[in-house]
Protein backbone atom coordinates (compact mmCIF):
# COMPACT_ATOMS: atom_id res chain seq x y z
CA UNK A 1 -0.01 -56.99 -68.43
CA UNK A 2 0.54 -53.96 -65.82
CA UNK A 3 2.31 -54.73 -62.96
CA UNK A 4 -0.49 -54.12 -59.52
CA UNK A 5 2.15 -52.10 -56.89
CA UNK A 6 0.88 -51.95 -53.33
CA UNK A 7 3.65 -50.89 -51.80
CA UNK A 8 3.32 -47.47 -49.77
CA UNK A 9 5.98 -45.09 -50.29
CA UNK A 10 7.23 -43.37 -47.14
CA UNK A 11 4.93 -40.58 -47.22
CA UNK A 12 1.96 -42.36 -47.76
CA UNK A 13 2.81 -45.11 -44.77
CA UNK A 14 3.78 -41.70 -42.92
CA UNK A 15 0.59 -40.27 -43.38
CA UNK A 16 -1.39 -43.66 -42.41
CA UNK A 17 0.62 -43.54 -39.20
CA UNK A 18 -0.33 -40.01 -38.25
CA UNK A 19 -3.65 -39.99 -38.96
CA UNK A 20 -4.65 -43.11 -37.33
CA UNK A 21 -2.89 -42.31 -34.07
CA UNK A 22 -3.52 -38.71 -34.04
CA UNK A 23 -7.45 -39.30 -34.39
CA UNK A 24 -6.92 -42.46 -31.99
CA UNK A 25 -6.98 -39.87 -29.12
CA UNK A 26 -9.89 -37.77 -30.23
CA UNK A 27 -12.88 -38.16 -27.77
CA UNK A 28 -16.11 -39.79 -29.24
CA UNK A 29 -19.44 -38.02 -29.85
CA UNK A 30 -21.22 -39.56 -26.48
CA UNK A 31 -24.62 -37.90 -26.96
CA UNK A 32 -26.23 -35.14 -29.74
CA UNK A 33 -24.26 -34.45 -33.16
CA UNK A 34 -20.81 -33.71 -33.71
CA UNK A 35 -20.05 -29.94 -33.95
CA UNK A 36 -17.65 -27.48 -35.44
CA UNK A 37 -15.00 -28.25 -32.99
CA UNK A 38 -14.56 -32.45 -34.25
CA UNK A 39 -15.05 -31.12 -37.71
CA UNK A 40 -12.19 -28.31 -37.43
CA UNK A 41 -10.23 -31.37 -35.99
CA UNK A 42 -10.96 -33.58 -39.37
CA UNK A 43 -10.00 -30.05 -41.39
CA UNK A 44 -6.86 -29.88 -39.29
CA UNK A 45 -5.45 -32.92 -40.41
CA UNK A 46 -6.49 -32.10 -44.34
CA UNK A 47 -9.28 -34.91 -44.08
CA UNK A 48 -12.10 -32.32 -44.84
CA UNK A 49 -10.39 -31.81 -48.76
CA UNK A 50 -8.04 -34.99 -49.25
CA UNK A 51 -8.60 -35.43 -52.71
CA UNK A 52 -9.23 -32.12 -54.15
CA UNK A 53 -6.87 -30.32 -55.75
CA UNK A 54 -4.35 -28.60 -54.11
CA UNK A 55 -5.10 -25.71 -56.19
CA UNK A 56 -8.01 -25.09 -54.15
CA UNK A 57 -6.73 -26.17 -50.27
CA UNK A 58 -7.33 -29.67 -50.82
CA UNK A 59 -4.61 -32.96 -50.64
CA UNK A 60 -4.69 -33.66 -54.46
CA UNK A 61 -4.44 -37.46 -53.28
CA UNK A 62 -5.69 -40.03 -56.39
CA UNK A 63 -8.31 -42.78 -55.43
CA UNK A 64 -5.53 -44.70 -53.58
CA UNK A 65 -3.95 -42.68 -51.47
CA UNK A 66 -7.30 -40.96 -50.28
CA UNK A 67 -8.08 -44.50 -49.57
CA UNK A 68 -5.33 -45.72 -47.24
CA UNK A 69 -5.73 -42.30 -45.45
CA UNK A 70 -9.26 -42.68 -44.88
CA UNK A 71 -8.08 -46.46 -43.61
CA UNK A 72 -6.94 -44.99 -41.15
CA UNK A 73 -9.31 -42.01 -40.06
CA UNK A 74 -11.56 -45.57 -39.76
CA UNK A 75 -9.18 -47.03 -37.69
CA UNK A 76 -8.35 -44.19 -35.39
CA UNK A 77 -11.13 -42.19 -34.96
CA UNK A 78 -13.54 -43.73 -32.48
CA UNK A 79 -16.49 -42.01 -33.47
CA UNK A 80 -17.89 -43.14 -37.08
CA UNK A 81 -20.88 -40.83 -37.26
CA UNK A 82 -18.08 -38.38 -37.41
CA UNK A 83 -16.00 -40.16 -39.99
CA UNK A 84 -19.14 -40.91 -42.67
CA UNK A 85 -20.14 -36.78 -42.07
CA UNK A 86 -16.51 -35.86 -43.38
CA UNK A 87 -16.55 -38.50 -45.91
CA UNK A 88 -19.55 -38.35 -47.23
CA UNK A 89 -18.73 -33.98 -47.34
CA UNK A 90 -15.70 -34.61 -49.46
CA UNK A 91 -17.16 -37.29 -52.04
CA UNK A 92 -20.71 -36.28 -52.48
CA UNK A 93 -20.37 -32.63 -52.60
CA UNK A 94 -16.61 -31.16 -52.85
CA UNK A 95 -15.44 -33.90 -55.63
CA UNK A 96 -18.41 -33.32 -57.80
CA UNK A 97 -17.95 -29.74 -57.44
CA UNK A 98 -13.86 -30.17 -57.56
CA UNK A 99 -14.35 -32.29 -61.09
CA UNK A 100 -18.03 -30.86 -62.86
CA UNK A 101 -18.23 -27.32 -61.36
CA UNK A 102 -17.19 -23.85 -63.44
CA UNK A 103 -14.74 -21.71 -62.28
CA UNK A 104 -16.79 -19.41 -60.63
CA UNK A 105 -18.15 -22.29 -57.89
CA UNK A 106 -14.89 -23.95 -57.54
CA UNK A 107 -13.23 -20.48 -56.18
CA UNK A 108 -16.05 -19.63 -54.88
CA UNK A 109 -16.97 -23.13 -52.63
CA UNK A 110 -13.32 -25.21 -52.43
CA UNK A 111 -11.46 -23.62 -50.60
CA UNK A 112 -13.87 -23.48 -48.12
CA UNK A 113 -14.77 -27.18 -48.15
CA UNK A 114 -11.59 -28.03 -47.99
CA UNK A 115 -10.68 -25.49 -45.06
CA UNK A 116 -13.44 -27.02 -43.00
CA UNK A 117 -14.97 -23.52 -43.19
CA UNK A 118 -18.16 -24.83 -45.09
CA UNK A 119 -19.99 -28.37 -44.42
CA UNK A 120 -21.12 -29.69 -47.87
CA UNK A 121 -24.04 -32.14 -48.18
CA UNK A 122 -25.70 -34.52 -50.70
CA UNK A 123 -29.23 -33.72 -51.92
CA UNK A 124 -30.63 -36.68 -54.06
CA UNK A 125 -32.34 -39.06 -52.29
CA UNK A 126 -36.31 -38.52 -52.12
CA UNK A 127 -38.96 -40.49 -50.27
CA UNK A 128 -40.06 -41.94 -53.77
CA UNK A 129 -37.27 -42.32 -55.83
CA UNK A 130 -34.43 -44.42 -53.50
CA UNK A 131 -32.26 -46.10 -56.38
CA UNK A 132 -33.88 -45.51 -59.11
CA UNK A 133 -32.54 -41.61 -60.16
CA UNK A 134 -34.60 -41.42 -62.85
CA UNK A 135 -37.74 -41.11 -60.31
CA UNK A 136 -36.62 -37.92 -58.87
CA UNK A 137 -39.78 -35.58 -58.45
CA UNK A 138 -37.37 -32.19 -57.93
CA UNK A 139 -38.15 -29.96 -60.68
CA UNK A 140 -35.22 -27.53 -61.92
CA UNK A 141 -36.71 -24.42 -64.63
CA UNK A 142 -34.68 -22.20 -66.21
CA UNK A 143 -35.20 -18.39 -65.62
CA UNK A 144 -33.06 -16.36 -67.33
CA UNK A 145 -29.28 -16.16 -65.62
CA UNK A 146 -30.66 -18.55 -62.48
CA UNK A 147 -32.58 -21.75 -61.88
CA UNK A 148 -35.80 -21.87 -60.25
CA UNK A 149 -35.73 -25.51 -58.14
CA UNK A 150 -38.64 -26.98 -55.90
CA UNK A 151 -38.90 -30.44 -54.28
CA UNK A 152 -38.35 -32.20 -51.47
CA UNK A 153 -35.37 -34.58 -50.38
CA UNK A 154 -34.93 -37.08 -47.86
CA UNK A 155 -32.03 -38.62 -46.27
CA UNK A 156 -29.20 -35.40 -46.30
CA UNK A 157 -26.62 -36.73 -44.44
CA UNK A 158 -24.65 -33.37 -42.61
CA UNK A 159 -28.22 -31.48 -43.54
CA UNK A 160 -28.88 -29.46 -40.36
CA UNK A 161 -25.22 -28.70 -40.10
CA UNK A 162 -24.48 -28.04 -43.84
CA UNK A 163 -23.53 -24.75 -45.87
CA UNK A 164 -23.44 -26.26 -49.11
CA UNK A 165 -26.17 -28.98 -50.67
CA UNK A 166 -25.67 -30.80 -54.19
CA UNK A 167 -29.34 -31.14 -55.31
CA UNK A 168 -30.05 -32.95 -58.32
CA UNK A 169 -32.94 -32.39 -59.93
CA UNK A 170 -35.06 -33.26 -63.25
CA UNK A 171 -34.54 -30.23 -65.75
CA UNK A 172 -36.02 -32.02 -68.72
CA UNK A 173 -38.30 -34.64 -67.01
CA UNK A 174 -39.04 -36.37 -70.51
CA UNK A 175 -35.42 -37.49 -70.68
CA UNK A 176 -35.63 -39.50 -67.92
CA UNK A 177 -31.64 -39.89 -66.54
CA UNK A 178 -30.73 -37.56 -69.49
CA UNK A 179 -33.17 -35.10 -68.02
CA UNK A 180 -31.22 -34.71 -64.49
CA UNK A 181 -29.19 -32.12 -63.75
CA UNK A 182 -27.06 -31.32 -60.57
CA UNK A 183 -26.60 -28.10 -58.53
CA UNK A 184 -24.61 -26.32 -55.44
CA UNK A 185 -27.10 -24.69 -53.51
CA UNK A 186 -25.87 -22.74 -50.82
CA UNK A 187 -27.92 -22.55 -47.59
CA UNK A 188 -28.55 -19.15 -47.27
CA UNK A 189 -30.74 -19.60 -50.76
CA UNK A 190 -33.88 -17.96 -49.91
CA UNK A 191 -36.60 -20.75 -50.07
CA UNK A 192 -34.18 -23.46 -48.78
CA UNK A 193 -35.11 -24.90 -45.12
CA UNK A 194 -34.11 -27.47 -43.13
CA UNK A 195 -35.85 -30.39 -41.30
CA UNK A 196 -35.34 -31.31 -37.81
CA UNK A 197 -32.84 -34.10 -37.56
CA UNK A 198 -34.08 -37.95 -37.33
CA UNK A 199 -33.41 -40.58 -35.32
CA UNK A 200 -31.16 -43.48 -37.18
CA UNK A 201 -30.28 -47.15 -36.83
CA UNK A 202 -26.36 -46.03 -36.55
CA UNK A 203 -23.90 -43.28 -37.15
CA UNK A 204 -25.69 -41.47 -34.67
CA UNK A 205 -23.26 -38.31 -34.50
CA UNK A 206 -23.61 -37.72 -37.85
CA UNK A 207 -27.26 -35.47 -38.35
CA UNK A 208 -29.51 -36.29 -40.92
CA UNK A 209 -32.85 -34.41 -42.16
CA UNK A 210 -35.05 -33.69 -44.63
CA UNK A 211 -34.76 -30.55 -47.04
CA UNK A 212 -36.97 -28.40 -48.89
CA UNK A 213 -36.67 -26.58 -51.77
CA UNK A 214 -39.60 -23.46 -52.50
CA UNK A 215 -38.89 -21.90 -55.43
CA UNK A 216 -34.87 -21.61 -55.06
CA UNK A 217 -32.96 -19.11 -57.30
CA UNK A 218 -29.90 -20.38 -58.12
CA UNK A 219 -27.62 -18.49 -60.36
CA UNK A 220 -26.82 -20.79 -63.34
CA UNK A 221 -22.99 -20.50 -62.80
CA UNK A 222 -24.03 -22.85 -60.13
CA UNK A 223 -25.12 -25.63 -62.21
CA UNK A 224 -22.26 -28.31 -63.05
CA UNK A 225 -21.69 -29.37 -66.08
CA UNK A 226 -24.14 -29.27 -68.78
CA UNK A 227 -28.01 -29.57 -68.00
CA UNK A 228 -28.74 -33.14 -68.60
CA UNK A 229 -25.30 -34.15 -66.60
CA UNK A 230 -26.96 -34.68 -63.60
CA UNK A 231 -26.85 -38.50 -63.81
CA UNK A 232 -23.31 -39.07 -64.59
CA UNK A 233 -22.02 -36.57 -62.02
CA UNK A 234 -23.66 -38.53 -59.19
CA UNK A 235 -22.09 -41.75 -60.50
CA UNK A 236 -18.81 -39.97 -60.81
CA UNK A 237 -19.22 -38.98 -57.10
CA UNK A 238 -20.09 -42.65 -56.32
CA UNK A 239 -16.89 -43.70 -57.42
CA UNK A 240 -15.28 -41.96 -54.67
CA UNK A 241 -17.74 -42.80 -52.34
CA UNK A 242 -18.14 -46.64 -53.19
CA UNK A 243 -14.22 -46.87 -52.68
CA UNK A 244 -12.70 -44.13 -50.82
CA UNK A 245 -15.64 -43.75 -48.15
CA UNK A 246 -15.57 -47.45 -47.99
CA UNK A 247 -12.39 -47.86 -46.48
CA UNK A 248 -13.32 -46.04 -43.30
CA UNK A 249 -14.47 -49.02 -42.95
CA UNK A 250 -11.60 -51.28 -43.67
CA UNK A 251 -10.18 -49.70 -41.34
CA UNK A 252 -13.36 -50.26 -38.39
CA UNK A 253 -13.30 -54.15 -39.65
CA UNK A 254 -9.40 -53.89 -38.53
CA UNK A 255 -9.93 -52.03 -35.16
CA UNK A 256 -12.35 -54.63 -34.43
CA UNK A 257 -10.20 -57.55 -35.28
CA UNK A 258 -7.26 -55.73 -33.33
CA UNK A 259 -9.45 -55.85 -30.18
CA UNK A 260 -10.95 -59.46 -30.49
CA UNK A 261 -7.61 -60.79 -30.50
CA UNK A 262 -6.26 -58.90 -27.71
CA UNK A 263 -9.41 -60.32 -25.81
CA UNK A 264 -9.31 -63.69 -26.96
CA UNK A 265 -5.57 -63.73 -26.16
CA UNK A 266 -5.95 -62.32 -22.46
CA UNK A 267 -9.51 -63.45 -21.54
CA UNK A 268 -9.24 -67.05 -19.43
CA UNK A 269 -12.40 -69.21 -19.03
CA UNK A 270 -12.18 -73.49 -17.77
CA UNK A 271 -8.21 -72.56 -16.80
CA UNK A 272 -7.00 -71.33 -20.66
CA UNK A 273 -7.15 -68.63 -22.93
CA UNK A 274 -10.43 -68.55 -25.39
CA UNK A 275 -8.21 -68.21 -28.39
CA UNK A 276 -7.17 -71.90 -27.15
CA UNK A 277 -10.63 -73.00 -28.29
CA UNK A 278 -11.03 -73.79 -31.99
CA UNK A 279 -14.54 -72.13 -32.25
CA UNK A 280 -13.04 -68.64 -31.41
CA UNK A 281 -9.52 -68.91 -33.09
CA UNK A 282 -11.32 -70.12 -36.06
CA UNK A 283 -13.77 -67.23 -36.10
CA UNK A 284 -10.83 -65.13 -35.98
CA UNK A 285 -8.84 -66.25 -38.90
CA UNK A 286 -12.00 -66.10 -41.30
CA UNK A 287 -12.26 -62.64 -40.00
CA UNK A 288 -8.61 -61.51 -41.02
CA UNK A 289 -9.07 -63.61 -44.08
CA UNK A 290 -12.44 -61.64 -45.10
CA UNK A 291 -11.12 -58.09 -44.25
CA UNK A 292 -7.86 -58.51 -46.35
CA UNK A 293 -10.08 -60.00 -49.42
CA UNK A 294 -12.24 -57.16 -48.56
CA UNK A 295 -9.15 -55.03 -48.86
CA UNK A 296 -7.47 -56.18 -51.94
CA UNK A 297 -10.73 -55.56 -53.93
CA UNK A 298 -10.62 -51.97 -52.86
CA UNK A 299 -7.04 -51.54 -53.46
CA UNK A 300 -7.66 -53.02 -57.16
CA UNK A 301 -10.72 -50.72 -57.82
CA UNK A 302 -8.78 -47.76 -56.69
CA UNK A 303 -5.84 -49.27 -58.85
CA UNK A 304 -7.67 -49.23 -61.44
CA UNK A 305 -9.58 -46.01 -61.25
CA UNK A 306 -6.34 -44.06 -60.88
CA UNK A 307 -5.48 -45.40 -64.26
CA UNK A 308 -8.63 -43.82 -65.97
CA UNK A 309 -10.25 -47.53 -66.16
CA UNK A 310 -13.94 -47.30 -65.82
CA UNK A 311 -13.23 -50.24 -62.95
CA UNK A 312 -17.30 -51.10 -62.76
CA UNK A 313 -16.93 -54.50 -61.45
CA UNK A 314 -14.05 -53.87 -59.14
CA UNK A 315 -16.03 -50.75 -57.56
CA UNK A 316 -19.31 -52.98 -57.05
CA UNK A 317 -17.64 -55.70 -55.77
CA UNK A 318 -15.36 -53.71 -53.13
CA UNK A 319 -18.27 -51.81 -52.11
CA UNK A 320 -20.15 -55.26 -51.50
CA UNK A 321 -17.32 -57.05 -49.56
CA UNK A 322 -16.66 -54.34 -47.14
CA UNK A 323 -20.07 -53.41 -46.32
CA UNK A 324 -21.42 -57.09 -45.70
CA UNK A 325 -17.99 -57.50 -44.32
CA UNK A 326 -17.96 -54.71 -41.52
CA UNK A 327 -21.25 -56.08 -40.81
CA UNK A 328 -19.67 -59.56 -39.84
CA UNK A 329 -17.13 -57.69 -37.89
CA UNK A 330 -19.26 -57.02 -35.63
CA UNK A 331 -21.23 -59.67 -34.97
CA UNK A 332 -18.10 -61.73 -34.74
CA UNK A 333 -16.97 -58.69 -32.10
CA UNK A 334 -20.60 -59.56 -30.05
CA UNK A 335 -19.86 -63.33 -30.21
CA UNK A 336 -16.19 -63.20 -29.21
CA UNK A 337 -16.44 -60.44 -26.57
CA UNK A 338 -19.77 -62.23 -25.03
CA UNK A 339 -21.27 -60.14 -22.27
CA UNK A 340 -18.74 -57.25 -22.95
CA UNK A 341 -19.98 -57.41 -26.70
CA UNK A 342 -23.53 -57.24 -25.68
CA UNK A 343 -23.26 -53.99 -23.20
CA UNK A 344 -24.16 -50.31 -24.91
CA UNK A 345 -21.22 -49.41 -22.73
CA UNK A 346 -19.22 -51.71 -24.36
CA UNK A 347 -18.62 -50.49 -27.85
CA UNK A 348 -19.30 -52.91 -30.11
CA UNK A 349 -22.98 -52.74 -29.85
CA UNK A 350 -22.21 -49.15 -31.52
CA UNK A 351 -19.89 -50.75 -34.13
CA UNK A 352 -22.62 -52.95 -34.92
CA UNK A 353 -25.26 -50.34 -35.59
CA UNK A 354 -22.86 -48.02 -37.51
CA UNK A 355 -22.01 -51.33 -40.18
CA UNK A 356 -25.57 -51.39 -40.86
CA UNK A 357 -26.44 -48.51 -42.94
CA UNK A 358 -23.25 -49.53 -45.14
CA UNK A 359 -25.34 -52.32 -46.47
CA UNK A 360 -27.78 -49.38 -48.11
CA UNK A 361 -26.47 -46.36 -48.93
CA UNK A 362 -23.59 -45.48 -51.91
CA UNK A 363 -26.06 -48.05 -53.53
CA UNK A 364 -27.70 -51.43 -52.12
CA UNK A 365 -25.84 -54.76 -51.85
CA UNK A 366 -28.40 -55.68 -54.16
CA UNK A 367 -27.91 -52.91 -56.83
CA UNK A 368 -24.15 -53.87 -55.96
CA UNK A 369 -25.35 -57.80 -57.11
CA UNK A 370 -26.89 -55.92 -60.12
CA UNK A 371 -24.00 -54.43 -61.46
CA UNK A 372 -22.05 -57.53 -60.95
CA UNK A 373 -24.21 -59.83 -63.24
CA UNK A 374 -24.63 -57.26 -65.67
CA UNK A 375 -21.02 -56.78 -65.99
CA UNK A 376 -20.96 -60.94 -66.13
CA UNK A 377 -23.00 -60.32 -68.95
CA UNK A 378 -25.92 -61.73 -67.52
């Protein structure tokens, strides 16, 4: 049996240390989207290319030590539309293009992504076709030395803002998953527009819109990997997402927690301190105790990933934990911080709605359920 070693060597607790206090001063998006001045602050501090190799600008960090960093861009940063935008840049778009691309994209797009001089975006998600992949209605054709690629997606997170969009689309519609390949698609790709951003039920910095697609010529050198690939590159892309985007919010579930105790601790109601009372102290304790179960999953998936195991289970059942988890957080935050917890003004009525969309995207807690019992062998 392999011996599981947490223990963070001095530049990795280093790095936790400066990025959580560094972004712990950075003003939060109050109104509108974040811009290119936050996201030149993420590139600053290497956040916009952690895990891609350094070859191309990026950190070169494996699935663990991208995850304790972005543990702590969660912690710090008090803006998480901000924190999903860069995240969800670097695992759905640089790492697929960083691990499946050709040469010719990865000079051509990395260095950039990782600079923080391109945005990239994820194009998969259509109105019709949520989970299930296989239902994708963009159709890619080959023409000669390019690919001609119409639909419509849904969803883009970064979209209005974005330079660079993965689109996946069917190639070989017959094949069903086998029949979906994936693309960079830059946005100055004649036939390529973008929607007007939409409202959303949290991680309201972060701009999302619809795209279309009208007969796009994309030169073949920008498809990655071999036509048919399309499938397996977004679940290779989901690895990182399901784990290393995940522990932003590890690292919100702890910033919470940090706060509720200072509160309970210095808040005084009937002459004593509400941490006094049973009902909030105990509320408190099954919050640590869920965040550092939450934690230790993630840690193991990682683990596990960065020694080439497939890790299914462990992935599905981080990604589950943390996002039900965060949710908790902040209702426990609303309960504990009472008429503080129930003010917009206060914060954690933001936290709240920004824990929310974790339960759906990177894959449902229900597909998460899914991939549990299967891997049960149920």
């Amino acid at each position: 049996m392999r011996l599981v070693d947490f223990a963070w060597d001095d530049d990795r607790q280093r790095r936790y240390e400066l990025i959580w206090k560094e972004t712990s001063t950075w003003p939060a998006v109050e109104a509108g989207h974040f811009g290119r001045g936050e996201w030149a602050r993420c590139a600053r501090l290497g956040l916009t290319g952690l895990s891609v190799p350094a070859e191309y600008g990026g950190g070169g960090l494996d699935f663990l030590g991208t995850a304790r960093t972005v543990e702590a861009f969660g912690r710090g940063c008090p803006d998480m539309g901000l924190v999903f935008g860069a995240m969800a840049h670097l695992f759905a778009c640089a790492m697929p293009i960083a691990e499946h691309g050709g040469a010719q994209a990865r000079e051509r797009l990395l260095p950039g992504l990782c600079s923080g001089a391109l945005i990239g975006a994820n194009a998969i998600t259509e109105e019709g076709a949520g989970s299930d992949v296989t239902a994708l209605s963009a159709r890619a054709v080959r023409d000669g030395e390019h690919y001609v690629i119409s639909g419509v997606k849904s969803f883009v997170s970064n979209a209005p803002v974005a330079d660079v969009f993965l689109v996946y689309a069917k190639t070989q519609p017959a094949f069903g998953h086998l029949g979906v390949s994936a693309f960079a698609v830059t946005r100055d790709t004649p036939g390529l527009s973008v929607g007007e951003p939409f409202d959303k039920v949290g991680l309201d910095s972060c701009p999302a819109a619809e795209i279309r697609l009208d007969e796009c010529r994309v030169p073949a050198a920008q498809l990655l990997g071999r036509e048919g690939q399309g499938a397996a590159i977004f679940q290779s892309s989901m690895r990182w997402e399901r784990t290393c985007l995940f522990a932003a919010y590890l690292g919100r579930m702890q910033r919470l927690l940090d706060r509720c105790v200072s509160h309970a601790v210095g808040r005084r109601q009937f002459g004593r301190r509400i941490a006094d009372n049973q009902a909030v102290s105990h509320r408190l304790a099954r919050a640590r105790l869920r965040l550092e179960a939450a934690r230790l999953l993630l840690w193991q998936a990682c683990w596990r990933l960065d020694q080439g195991e497939p890790a299914v289970l462990d992935v599905a059942m981080a990604k589950l934990a943390i996002s039900e988890g965060a949710v908790e957080a902040g209702l426990d935050a609303m309960r504990i911080l009472a008429g503080a917890g129930v003010r917009a003004d206060g914060g954690v009525e933001r936290e709240l709605r920004d824990a929310l969309p974790a339960t759906v995207f990177s894959g449902t807690s229900e597909i998460q359920l899914e991939q549990i019992a299967k891997e049960l062998g149920l």
